[in-house]
Protein backbone atom coordinates (compact mmCIF):
# COMPACT_ATOMS: atom_id res chain seq x y z
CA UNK A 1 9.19 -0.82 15.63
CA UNK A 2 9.44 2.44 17.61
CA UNK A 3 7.08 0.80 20.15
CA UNK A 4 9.45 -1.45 21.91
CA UNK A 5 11.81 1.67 23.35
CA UNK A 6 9.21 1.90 25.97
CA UNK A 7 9.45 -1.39 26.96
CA UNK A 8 13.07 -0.84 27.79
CA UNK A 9 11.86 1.23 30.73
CA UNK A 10 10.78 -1.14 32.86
CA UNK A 11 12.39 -2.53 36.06
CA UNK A 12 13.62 -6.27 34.56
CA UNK A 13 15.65 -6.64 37.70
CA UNK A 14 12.66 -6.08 39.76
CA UNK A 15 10.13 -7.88 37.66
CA UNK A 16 12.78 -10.71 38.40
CA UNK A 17 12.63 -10.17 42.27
CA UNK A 18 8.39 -10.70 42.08
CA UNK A 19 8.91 -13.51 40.15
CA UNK A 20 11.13 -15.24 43.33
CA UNK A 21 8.99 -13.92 45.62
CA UNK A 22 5.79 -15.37 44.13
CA UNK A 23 6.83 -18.66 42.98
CA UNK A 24 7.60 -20.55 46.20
CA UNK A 25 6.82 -24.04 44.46
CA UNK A 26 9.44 -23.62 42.35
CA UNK A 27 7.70 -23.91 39.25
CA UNK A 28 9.69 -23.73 36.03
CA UNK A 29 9.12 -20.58 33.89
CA UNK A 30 7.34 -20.26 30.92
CA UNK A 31 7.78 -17.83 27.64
CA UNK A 32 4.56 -16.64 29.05
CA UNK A 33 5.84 -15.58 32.59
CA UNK A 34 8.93 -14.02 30.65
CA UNK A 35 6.39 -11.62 28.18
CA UNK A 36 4.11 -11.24 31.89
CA UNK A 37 6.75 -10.27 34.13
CA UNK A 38 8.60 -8.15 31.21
CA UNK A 39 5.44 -6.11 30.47
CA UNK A 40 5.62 -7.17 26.36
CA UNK A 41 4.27 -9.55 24.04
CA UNK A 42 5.45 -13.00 23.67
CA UNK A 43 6.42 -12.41 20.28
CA UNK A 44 8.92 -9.72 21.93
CA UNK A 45 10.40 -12.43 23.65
CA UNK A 46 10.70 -15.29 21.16
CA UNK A 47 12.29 -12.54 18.72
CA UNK A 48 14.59 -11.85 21.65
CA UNK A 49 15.79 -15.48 22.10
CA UNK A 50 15.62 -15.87 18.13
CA UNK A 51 18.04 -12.99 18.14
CA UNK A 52 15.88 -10.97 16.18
CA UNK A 53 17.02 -7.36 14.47
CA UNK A 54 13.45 -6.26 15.25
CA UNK A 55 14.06 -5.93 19.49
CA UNK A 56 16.36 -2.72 20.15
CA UNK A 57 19.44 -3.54 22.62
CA UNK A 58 17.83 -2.07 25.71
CA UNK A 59 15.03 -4.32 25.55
CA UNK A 60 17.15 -7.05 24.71
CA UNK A 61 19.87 -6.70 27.39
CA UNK A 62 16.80 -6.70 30.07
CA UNK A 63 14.95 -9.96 28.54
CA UNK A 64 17.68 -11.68 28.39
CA UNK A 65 18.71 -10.56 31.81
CA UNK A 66 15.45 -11.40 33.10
CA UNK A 67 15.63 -14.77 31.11
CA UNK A 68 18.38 -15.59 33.38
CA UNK A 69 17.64 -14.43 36.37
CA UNK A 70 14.19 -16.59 36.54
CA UNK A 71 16.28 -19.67 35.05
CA UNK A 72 13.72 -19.86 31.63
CA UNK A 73 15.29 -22.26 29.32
CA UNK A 74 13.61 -22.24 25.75
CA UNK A 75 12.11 -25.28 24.25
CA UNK A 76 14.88 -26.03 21.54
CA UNK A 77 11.63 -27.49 19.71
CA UNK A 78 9.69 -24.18 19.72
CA UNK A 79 12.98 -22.64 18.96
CA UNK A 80 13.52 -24.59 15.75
CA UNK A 81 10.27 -24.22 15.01
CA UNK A 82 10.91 -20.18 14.62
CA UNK A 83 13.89 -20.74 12.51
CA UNK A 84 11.52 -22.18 9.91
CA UNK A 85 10.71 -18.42 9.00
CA UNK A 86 13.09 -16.38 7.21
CA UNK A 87 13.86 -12.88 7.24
CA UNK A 88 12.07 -12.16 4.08
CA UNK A 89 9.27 -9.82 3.50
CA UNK A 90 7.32 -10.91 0.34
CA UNK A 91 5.31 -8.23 -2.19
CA UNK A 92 2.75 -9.94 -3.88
CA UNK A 93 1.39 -7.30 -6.83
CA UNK A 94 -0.08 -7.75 -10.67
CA UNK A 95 -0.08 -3.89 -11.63
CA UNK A 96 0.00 -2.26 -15.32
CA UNK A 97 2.17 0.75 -13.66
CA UNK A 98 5.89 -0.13 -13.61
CA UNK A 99 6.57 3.44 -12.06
CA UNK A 100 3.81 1.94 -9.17
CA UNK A 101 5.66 -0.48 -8.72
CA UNK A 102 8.97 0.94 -8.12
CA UNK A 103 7.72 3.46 -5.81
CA UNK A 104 5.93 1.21 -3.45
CA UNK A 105 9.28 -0.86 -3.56
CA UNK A 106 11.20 1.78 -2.59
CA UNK A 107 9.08 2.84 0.36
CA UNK A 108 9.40 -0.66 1.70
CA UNK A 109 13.22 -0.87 1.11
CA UNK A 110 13.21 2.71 3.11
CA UNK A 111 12.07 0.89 5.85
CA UNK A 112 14.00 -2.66 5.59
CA UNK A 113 17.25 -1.51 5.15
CA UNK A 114 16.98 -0.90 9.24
CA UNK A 115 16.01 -4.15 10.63
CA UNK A 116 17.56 -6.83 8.30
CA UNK A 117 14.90 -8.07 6.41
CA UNK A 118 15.08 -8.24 3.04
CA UNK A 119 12.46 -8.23 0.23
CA UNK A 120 11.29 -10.49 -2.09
CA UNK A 121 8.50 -9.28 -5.52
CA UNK A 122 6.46 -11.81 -6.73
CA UNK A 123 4.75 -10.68 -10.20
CA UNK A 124 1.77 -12.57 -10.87
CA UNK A 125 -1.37 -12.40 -13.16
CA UNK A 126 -4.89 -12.02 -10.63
CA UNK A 127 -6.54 -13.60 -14.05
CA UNK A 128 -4.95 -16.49 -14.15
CA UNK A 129 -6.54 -19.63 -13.22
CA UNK A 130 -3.40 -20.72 -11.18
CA UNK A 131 -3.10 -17.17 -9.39
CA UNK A 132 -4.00 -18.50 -5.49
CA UNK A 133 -2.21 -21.64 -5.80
CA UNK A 134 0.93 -19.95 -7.32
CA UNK A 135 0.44 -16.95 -4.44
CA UNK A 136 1.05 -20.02 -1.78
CA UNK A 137 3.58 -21.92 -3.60
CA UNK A 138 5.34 -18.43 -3.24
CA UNK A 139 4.86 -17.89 0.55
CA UNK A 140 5.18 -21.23 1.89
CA UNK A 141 8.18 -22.12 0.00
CA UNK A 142 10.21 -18.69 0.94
CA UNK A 143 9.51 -18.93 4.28
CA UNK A 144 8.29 -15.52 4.17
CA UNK A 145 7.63 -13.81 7.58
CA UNK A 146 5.18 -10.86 6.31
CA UNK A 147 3.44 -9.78 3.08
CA UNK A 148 2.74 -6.72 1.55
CA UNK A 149 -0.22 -7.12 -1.14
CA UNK A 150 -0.75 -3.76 -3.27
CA UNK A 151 -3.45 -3.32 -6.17
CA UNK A 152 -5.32 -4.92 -7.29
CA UNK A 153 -3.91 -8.17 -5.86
CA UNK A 154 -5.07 -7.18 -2.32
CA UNK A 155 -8.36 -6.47 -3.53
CA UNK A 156 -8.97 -10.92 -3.59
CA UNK A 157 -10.09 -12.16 -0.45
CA UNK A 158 -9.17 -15.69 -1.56
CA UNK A 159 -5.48 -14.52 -1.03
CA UNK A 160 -6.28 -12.69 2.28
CA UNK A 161 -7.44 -15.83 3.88
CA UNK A 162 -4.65 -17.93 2.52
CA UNK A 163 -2.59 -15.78 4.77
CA UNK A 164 -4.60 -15.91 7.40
CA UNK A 165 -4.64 -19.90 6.90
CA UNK A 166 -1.08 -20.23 6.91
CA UNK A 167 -0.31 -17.39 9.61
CA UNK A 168 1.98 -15.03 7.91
CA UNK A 169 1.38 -11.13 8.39
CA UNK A 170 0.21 -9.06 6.04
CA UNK A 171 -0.46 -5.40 4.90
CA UNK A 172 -3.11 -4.75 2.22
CA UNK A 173 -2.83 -1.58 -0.12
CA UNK A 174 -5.98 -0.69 -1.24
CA UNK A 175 -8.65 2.17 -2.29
CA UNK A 176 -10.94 1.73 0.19
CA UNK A 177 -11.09 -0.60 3.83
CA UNK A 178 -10.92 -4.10 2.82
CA UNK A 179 -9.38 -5.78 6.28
CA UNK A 180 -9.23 -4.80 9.79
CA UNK A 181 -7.42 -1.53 10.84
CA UNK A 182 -4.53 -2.92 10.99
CA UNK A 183 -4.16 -5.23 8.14
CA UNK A 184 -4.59 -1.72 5.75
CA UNK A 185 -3.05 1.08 4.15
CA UNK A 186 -5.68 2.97 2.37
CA UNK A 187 -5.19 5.46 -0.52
CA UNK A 188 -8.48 6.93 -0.63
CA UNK A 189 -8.48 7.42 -4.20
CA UNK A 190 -11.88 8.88 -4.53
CA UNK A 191 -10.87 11.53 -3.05
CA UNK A 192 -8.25 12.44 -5.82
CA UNK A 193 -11.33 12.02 -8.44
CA UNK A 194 -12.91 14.31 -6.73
CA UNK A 195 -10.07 17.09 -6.85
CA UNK A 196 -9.66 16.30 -10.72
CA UNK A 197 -13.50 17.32 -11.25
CA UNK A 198 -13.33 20.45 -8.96
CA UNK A 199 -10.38 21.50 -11.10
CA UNK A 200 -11.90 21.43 -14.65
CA UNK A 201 -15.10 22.34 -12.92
CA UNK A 202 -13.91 25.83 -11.63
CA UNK A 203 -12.18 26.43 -14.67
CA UNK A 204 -15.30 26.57 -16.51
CA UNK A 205 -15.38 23.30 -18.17
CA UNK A 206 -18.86 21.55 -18.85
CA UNK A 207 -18.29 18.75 -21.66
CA UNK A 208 -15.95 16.31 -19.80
CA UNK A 209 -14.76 12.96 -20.83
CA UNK A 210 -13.80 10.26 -18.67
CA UNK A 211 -11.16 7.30 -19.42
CA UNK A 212 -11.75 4.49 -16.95
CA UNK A 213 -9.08 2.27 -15.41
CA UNK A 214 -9.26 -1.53 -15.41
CA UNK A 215 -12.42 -2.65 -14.34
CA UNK A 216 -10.55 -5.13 -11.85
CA UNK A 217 -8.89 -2.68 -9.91
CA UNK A 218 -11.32 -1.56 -7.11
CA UNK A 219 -9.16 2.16 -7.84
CA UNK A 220 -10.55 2.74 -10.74
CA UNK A 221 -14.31 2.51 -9.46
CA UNK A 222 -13.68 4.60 -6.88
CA UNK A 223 -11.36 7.42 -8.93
CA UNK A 224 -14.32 7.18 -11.54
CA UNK A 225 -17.19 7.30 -8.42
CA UNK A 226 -14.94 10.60 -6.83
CA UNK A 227 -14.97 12.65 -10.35
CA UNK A 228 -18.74 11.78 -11.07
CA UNK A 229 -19.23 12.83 -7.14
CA UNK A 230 -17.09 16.23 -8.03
CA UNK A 231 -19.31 17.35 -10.52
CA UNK A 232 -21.61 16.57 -9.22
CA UNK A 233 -21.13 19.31 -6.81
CA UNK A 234 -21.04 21.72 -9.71
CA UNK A 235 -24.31 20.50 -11.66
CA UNK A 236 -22.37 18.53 -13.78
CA UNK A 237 -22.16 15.08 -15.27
CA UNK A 238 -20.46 13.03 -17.54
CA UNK A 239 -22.80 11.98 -20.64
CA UNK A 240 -22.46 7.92 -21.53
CA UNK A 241 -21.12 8.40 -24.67
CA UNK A 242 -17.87 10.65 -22.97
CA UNK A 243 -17.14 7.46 -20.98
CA UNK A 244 -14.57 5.74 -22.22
CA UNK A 245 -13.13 2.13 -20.78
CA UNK A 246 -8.98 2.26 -20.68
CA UNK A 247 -6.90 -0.56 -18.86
CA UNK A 248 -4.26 1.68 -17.27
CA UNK A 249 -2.16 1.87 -20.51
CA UNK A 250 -0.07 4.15 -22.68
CA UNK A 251 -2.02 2.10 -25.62
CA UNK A 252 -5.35 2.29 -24.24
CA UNK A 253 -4.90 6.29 -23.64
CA UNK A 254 -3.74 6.52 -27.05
CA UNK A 255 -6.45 4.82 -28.75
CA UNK A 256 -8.93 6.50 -26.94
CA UNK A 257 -7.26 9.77 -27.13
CA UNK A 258 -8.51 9.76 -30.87
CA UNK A 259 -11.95 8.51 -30.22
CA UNK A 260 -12.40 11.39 -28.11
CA UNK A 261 -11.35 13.75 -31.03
CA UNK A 262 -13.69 12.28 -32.53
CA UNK A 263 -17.34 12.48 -30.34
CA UNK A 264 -19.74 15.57 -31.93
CA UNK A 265 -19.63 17.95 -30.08
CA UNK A 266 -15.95 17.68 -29.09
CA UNK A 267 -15.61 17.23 -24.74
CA UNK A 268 -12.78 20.61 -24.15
CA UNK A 269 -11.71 18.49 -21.34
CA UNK A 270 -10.86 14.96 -20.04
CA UNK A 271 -9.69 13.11 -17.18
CA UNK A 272 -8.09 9.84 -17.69
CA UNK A 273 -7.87 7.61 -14.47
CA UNK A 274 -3.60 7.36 -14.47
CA UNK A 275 -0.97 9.12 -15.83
CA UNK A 276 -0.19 6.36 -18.48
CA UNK A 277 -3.27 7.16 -19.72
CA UNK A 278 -3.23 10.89 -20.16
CA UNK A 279 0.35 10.86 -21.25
CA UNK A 280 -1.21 8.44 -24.18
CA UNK A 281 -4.47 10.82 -25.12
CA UNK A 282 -1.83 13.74 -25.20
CA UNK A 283 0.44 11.74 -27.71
CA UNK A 284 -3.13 11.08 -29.73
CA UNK A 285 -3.32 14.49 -29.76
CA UNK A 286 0.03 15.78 -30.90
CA UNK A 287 -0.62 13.06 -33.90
CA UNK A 288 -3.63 14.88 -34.74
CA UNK A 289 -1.84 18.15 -34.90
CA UNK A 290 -3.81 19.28 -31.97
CA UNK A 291 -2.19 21.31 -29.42
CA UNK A 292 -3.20 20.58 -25.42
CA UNK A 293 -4.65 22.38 -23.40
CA UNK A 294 -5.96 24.53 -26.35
CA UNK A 295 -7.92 21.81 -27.64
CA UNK A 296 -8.26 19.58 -24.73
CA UNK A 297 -7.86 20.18 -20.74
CA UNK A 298 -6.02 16.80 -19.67
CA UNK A 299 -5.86 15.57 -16.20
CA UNK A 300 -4.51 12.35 -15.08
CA UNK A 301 -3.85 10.47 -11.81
CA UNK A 302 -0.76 9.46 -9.70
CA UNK A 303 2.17 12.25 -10.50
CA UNK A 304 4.73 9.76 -11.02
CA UNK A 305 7.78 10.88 -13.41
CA UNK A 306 5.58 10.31 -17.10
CA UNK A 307 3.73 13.57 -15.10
CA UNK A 308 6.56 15.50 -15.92
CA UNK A 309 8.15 13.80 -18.97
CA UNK A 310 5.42 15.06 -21.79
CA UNK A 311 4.42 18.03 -22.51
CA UNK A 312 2.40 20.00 -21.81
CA UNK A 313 3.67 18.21 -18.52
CA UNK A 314 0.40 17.20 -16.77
CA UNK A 315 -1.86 18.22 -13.87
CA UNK A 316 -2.53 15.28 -12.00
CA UNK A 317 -3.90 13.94 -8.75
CA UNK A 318 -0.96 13.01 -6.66
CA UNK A 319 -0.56 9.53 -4.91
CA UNK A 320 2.45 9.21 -2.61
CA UNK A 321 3.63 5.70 -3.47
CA UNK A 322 6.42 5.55 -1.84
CA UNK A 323 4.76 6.69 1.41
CA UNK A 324 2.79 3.91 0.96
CA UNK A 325 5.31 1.38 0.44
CA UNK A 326 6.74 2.72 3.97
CA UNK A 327 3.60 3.03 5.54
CA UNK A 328 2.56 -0.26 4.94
CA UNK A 329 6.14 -1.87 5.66
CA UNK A 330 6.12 0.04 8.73
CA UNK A 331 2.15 -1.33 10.27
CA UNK A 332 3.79 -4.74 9.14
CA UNK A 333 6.00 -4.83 12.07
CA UNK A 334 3.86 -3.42 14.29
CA UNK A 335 1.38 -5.99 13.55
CA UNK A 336 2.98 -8.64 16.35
CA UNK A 337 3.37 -5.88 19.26
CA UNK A 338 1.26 -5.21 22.05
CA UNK A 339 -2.23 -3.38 21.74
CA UNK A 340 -3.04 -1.66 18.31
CA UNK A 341 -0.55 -0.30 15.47
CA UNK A 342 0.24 3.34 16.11
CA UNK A 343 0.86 4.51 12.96
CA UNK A 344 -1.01 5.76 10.39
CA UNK A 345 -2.75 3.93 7.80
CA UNK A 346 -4.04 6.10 5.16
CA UNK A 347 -2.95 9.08 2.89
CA UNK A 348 -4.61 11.39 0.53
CA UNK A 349 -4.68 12.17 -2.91
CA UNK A 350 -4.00 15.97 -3.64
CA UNK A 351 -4.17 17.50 -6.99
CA UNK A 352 -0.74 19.10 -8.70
CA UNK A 353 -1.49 22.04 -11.09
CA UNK A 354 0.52 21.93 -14.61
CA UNK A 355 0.43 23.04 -18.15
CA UNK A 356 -1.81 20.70 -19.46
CA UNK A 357 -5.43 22.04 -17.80
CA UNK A 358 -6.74 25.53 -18.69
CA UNK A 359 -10.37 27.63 -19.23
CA UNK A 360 -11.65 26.13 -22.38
CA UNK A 361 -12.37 28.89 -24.66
């Protein structure tokens, strides 16, 4: 959005004095000689004569000046034609992780509440068999003008292209690249796997379990690939039988919290692939009369506020959610301006020391 105050630097007066001198037929304008002889994008200008909240007054006053100093009149067709779109953003998401959900939310409301827009969540189930055709019944009927799609709904192609079919914007949240540059925000979540293992790693932990997330989400293969890669480092691995398969769940964490207490030899440590998870193998363990992190080192991933609402409160791999929610709210608008996005389009895990990780002894 920030990229159309330079715009309002150029000469509109001037850039209406070419246009006179160079159009001696007396040809009627277009929208295209408007975005030419203005220096922006034709979407600039068809937001400015669709009195758009996205165009700041500067660049406004001069299109509009420039508008009538050439004598462009707007097709009222065209014009009705961009009234069909409404100023709704749309997030399309099927995630376990309320707390997720919230905090993406969030980031994107940061970034509404200053140009108009409001948002719109669509909850849906990436299972179902109906989950593409209710995705468009959703878009096309709400008019929507851009779409945010976070894990793991922006992990199916089949919904990428049905926005690429209809031509609505869109932002994908994901792991890894999925999309061109500027259709992504990525998380990079291997990375935070990766921290996890160097943690219990230099704390001199060798028997380490692993709770997997969903096997849909491309997050959990790459949190999983990132811890593997961690010990990796340190001559470690993570025997079959300490891999366990969770779904992102308070239940799952819990039920395999007590499997774990129960492999021969006991792992000292585990990392489970969320929070939700970690907070449910410390539960497990607090049923068992256990006590963490005397009896097991627990990491999780994602610091949201279940990080700090059990104890021993947990060390964790931090994703900024809400920075995400911004960040990807924020690449949406730029996706209709001149040249490329200018913002950035990833961030990193980073790990958060607590009370629930120490030296096994």
């Amino acid at each position: 959005m920030g990229r159309h105050s330079k715009k309002s630097e150029i000469d509109f007066a001037a850039a209406a004095r070419t246009w006179a001198e160079n159009n001696k037929d007396g040809r009627k304008p277009t929208i295209n000689d408007v975005a030419r002889l203005a220096g922006v994008s034709k979407k600039t200008v068809s937001r400015v004569i669709n009195d758009s909240p996205l165009v700041n007054e500067a660049t406004r006053k001069g299109i509009n000046g420039l508008i009538k100093a050439i004598g462009y009149r707007p097709d009222p067709q065209a014009r009705g034609l961009a009234f069909r779109r409404s100023y709704l953003v749309g997030m399309i998401y099927d995630n376990p992780t309320p707390q997720y959900i919230v905090k993406i939310q969030l980031g994107i409301l940061d970034v509404l509440r200053k140009t108009g827009y409001e948002l719109v969540m669509h909850p849906c189930d990436r299972k179902s068999d109906t989950f593409i055709e209710d995705a468009r019944k959703f878009i096309e009927v709400s008019k929507l003008w851009g779409v945010i799609l976070t894990p793991s709904v922006s992990e199916d192609e089949r919904l990428a292209e049905v926005l690429r079919e209809i031509g609505v914007p869109y932002i994908r949240v994901a792991s890894i690249a999925l999309d061109m540059e500027r259709r992504m925000i990525i998380t990079n979540d291997r990375v935070g796997g990766r921290e996890a293992a160097h943690h219990l790693a230099k704390l001199g932990h060798t028997r380490i379990a692993l709770i997997a997330g969903r096997r849909s989400f491309r997050s959990s293969k790459e949190r999983r690939a990132g811890f593997e890669e961690g010990l990796a480092e340190f001559g470690l691995t993570v025997p079959p039988e300490y891999v366990l398969q969770g779904d992102y769940t308070f239940e799952s964490g819990l039920a395999l919290g007590a499997q774990i207490l129960d492999l021969d030899p006991p792992p000292t440590a585990v990392f489970a692939s969320n929070d939700e998870m970690a907070a449910g193998v410390l539960q497990a363990l607090h049923v068992a009369g256990q006590t963490p992190p005397d009896a097991l080192s627990v990491v999780g991933f994602d610091d949201f506020e279940t990080a700090t609402r059990v104890w021993p409160r947990l060390t964790t791999a931090r994703t900024p959610a809400r920075e995400i929610g911004r960040l990807a709210a924020e690449r949406l608008f730029e996706f209709d301006d001149d040249g490329a996005p200018g913002g950035p389009n990833q961030t990193t895990p980073r790990l958060i020391e607590r009370d629930s990780t120490r030296r096994p002894k």
